[in-house]
Protein backbone atom coordinates (compact mmCIF):
# COMPACT_ATOMS: atom_id res chain seq x y z
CA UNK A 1 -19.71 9.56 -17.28
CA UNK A 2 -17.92 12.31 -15.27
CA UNK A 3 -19.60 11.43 -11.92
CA UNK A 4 -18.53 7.58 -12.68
CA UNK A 5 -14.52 9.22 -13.16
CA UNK A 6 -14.84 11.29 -10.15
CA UNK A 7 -15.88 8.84 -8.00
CA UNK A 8 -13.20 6.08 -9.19
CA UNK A 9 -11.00 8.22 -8.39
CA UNK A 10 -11.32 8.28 -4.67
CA UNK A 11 -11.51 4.18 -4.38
CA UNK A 12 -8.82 1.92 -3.44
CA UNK A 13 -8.09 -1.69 -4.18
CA UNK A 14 -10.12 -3.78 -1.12
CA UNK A 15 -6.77 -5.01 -0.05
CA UNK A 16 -5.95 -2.12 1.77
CA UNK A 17 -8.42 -3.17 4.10
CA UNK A 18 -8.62 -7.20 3.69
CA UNK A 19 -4.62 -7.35 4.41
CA UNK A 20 -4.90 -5.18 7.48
CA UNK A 21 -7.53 -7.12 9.20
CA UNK A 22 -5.85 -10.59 8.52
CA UNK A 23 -3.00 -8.98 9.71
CA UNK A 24 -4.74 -8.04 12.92
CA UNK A 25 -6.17 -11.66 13.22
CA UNK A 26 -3.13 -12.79 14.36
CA UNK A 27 -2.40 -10.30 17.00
CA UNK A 28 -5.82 -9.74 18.64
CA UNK A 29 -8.97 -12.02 19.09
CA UNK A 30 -12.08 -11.56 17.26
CA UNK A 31 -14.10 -9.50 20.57
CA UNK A 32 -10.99 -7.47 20.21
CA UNK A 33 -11.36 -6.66 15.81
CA UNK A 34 -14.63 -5.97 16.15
CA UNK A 35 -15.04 -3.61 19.18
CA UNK A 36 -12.08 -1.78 17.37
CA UNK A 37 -13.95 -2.03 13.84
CA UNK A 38 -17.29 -1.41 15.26
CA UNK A 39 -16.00 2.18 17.06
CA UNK A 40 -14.55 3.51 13.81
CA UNK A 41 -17.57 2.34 11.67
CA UNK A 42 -15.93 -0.46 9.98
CA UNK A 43 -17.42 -3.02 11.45
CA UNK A 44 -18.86 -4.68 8.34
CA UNK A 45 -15.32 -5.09 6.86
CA UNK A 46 -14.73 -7.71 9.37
CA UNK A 47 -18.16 -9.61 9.30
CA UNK A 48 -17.81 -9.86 5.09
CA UNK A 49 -14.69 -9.27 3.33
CA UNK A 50 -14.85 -6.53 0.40
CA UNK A 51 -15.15 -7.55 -3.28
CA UNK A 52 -14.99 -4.32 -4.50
CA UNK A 53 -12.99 -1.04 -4.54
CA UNK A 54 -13.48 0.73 -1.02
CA UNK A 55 -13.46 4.26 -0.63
CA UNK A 56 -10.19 5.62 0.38
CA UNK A 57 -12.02 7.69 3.13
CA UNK A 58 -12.40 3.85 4.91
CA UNK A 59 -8.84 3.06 4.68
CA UNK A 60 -7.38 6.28 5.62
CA UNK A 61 -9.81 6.04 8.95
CA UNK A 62 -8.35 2.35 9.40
CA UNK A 63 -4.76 3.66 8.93
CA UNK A 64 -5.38 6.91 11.22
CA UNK A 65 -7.73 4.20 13.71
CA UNK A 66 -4.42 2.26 14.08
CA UNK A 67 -2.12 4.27 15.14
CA UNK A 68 -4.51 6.00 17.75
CA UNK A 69 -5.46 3.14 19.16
CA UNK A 70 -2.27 0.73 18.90
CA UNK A 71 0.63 3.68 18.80
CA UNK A 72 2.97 3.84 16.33
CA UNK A 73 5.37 0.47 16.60
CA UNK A 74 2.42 -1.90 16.41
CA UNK A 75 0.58 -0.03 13.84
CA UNK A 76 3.92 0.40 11.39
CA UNK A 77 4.08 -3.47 11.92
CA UNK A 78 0.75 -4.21 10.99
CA UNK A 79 0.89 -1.98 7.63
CA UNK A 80 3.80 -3.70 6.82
CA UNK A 81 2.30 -7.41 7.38
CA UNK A 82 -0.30 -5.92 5.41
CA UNK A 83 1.52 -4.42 2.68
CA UNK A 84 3.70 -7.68 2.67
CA UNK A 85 0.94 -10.19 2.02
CA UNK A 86 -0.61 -7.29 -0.33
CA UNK A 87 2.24 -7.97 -2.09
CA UNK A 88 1.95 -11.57 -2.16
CA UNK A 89 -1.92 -11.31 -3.40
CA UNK A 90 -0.85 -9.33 -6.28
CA UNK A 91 2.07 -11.81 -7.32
CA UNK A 92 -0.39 -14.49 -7.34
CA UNK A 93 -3.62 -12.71 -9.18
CA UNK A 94 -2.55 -9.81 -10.68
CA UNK A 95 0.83 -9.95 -12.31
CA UNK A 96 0.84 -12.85 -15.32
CA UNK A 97 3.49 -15.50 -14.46
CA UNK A 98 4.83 -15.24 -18.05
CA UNK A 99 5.76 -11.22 -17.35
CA UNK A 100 7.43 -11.81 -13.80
CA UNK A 101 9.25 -15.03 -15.44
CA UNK A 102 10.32 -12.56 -18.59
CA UNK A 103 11.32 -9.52 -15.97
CA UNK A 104 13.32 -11.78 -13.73
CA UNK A 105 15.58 -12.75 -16.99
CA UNK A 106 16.52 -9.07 -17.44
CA UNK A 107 19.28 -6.76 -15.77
CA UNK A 108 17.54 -5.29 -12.61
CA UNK A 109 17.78 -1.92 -13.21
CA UNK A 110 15.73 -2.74 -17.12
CA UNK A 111 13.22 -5.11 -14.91
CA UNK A 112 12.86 -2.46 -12.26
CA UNK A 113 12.18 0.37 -14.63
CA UNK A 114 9.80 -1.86 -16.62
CA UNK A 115 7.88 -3.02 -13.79
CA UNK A 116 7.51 0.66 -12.43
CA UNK A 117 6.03 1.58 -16.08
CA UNK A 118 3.66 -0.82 -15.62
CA UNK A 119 2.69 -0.36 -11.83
CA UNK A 120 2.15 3.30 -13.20
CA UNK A 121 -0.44 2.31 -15.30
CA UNK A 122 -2.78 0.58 -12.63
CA UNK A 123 -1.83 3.18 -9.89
CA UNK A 124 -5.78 4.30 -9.59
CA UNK A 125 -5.68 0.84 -8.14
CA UNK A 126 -3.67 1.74 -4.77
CA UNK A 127 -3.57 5.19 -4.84
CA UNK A 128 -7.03 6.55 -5.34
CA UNK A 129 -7.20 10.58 -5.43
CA UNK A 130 -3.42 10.69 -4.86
CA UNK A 131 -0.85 11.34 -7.57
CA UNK A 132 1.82 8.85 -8.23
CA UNK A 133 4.50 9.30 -9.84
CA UNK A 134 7.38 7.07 -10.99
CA UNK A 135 10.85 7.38 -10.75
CA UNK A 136 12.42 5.17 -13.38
CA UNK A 137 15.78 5.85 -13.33
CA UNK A 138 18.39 5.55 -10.54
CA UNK A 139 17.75 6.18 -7.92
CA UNK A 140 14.50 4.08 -8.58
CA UNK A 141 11.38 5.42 -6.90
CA UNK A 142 7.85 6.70 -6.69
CA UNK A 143 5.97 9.23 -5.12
CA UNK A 144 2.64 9.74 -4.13
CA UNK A 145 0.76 13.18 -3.71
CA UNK A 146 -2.17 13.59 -1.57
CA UNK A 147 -1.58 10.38 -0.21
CA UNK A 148 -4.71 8.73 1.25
CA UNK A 149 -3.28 6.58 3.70
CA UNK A 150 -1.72 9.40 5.43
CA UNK A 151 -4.18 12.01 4.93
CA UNK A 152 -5.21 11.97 8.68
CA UNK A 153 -2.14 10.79 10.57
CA UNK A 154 0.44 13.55 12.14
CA UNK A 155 3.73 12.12 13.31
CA UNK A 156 7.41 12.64 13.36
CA UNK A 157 8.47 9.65 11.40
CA UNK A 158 7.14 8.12 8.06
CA UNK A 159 4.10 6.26 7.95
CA UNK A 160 3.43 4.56 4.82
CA UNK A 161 4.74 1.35 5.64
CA UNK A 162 1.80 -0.50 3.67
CA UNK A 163 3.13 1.17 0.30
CA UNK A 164 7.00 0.30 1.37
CA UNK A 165 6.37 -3.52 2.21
CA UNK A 166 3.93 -3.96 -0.95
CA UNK A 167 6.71 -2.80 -3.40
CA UNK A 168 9.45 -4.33 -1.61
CA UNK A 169 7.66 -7.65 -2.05
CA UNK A 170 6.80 -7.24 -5.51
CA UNK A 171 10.29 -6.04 -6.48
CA UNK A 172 11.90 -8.94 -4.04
CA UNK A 173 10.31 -11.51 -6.12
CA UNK A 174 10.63 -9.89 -9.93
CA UNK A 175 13.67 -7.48 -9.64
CA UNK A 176 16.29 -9.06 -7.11
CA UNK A 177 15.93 -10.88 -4.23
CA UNK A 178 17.57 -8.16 -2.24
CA UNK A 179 15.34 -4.71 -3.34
CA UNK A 180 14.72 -2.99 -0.53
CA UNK A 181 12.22 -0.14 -0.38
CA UNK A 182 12.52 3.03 1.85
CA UNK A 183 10.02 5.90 2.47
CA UNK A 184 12.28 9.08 1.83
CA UNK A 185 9.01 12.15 3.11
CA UNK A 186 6.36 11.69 4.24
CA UNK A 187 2.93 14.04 4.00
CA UNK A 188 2.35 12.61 7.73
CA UNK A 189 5.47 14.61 8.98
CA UNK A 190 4.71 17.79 6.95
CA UNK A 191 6.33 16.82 3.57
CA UNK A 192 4.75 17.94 0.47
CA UNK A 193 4.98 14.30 -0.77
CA UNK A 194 5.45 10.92 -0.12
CA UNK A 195 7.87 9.82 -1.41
CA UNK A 196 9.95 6.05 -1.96
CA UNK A 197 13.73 4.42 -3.02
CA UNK A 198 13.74 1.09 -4.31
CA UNK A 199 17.25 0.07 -4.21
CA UNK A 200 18.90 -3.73 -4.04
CA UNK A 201 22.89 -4.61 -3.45
């Protein structure tokens, strides 16, 4: 039973990596996806979609892959195309109609702090090994800890544009039509955390 926990733990939600290669469709041809697949041992990703949880050490070589091969414009833009329609998967699937219809009737700051409580709860989802913590109270927020996305990138800017455009989605369509979602630190740049503000006007 403690093996099965352990390794839960360090698996993600297979849209980390199904997002970022149909965001890559539409930027590079398929020779292109799976030379760049095939040289960081991802090829198989590409040739049949995951069902499954991945392990997080896959997507945090995708998300490190990226921005060595691509540089750091075109990879932030392709985490966030990924992030957005990760977004849009989850309204669809994963978040009952009836609870985003009964959140979007509430004050924004109750809906917000609501939703975060429940985003919380399925964070294992998204975050594997890392720690997440909400921030339910303005300034609304979250943080994650050990991130896996970022585990192998070094930069001078945030990276965690996948995380930003998923919530911003999610809290576009439920929250207010103007949230907004900005990575504050990032582990990439040296911070101890990564860490988010959601705020709409």
């Amino acid at each position: 039973m403690m093996a099965n926990l352990l390794s839960a733990r360090d698996r993600i939600g297979p849209n980390a990596i199904i997002q970022v290669i149909a965001a890559m469709t539409g930027r590079f041809d398929q020779r292109v996806m799976e030379q760049f697949f095939e040289s960081i041992g991802l090829l198989g990703y590409v040739r049949e979609s995951p069902q499954d949880m991945v392990p997080e050490r896959d997507v945090a070589v995708l998300q490190r892959a990226l921005f060595d091969q691509w540089g750091d414009l075109l990879a932030r833009d392709i985490s966030r195309e990924a992030g957005r329609r990760t977004g849009d998967y989850l309204l669809r699937h994963r978040i009952p109609n009836l609870a985003q219809r009964a959140l979007r009737m509430l004050p924004a700051a109750i809906s917000a702090r609501l939703l975060l409580r429940a985003i919380g709860r399925h964070a294992w989802t998204f975050a594997g090994s890392g720690v997440f913590t909400i921030h339910g109270s303005p300034p609304f927020g979250f943080s994650i800890q050990h991130n896996p996305l970022c585990s192998r990138i070094q930069s001078d800017q945030p990276v965690c544009d996948y995380y930003a455009a998923t919530f911003e989605r999610i809290f576009q369509a439920i929250v207010h039509p103007c949230a907004h979602v900005r990575e504050l630190s990032c582990e990439a740049v040296g911070a101890p955390i990564c860490s988010f503000e959601i705020s709409w006007r």
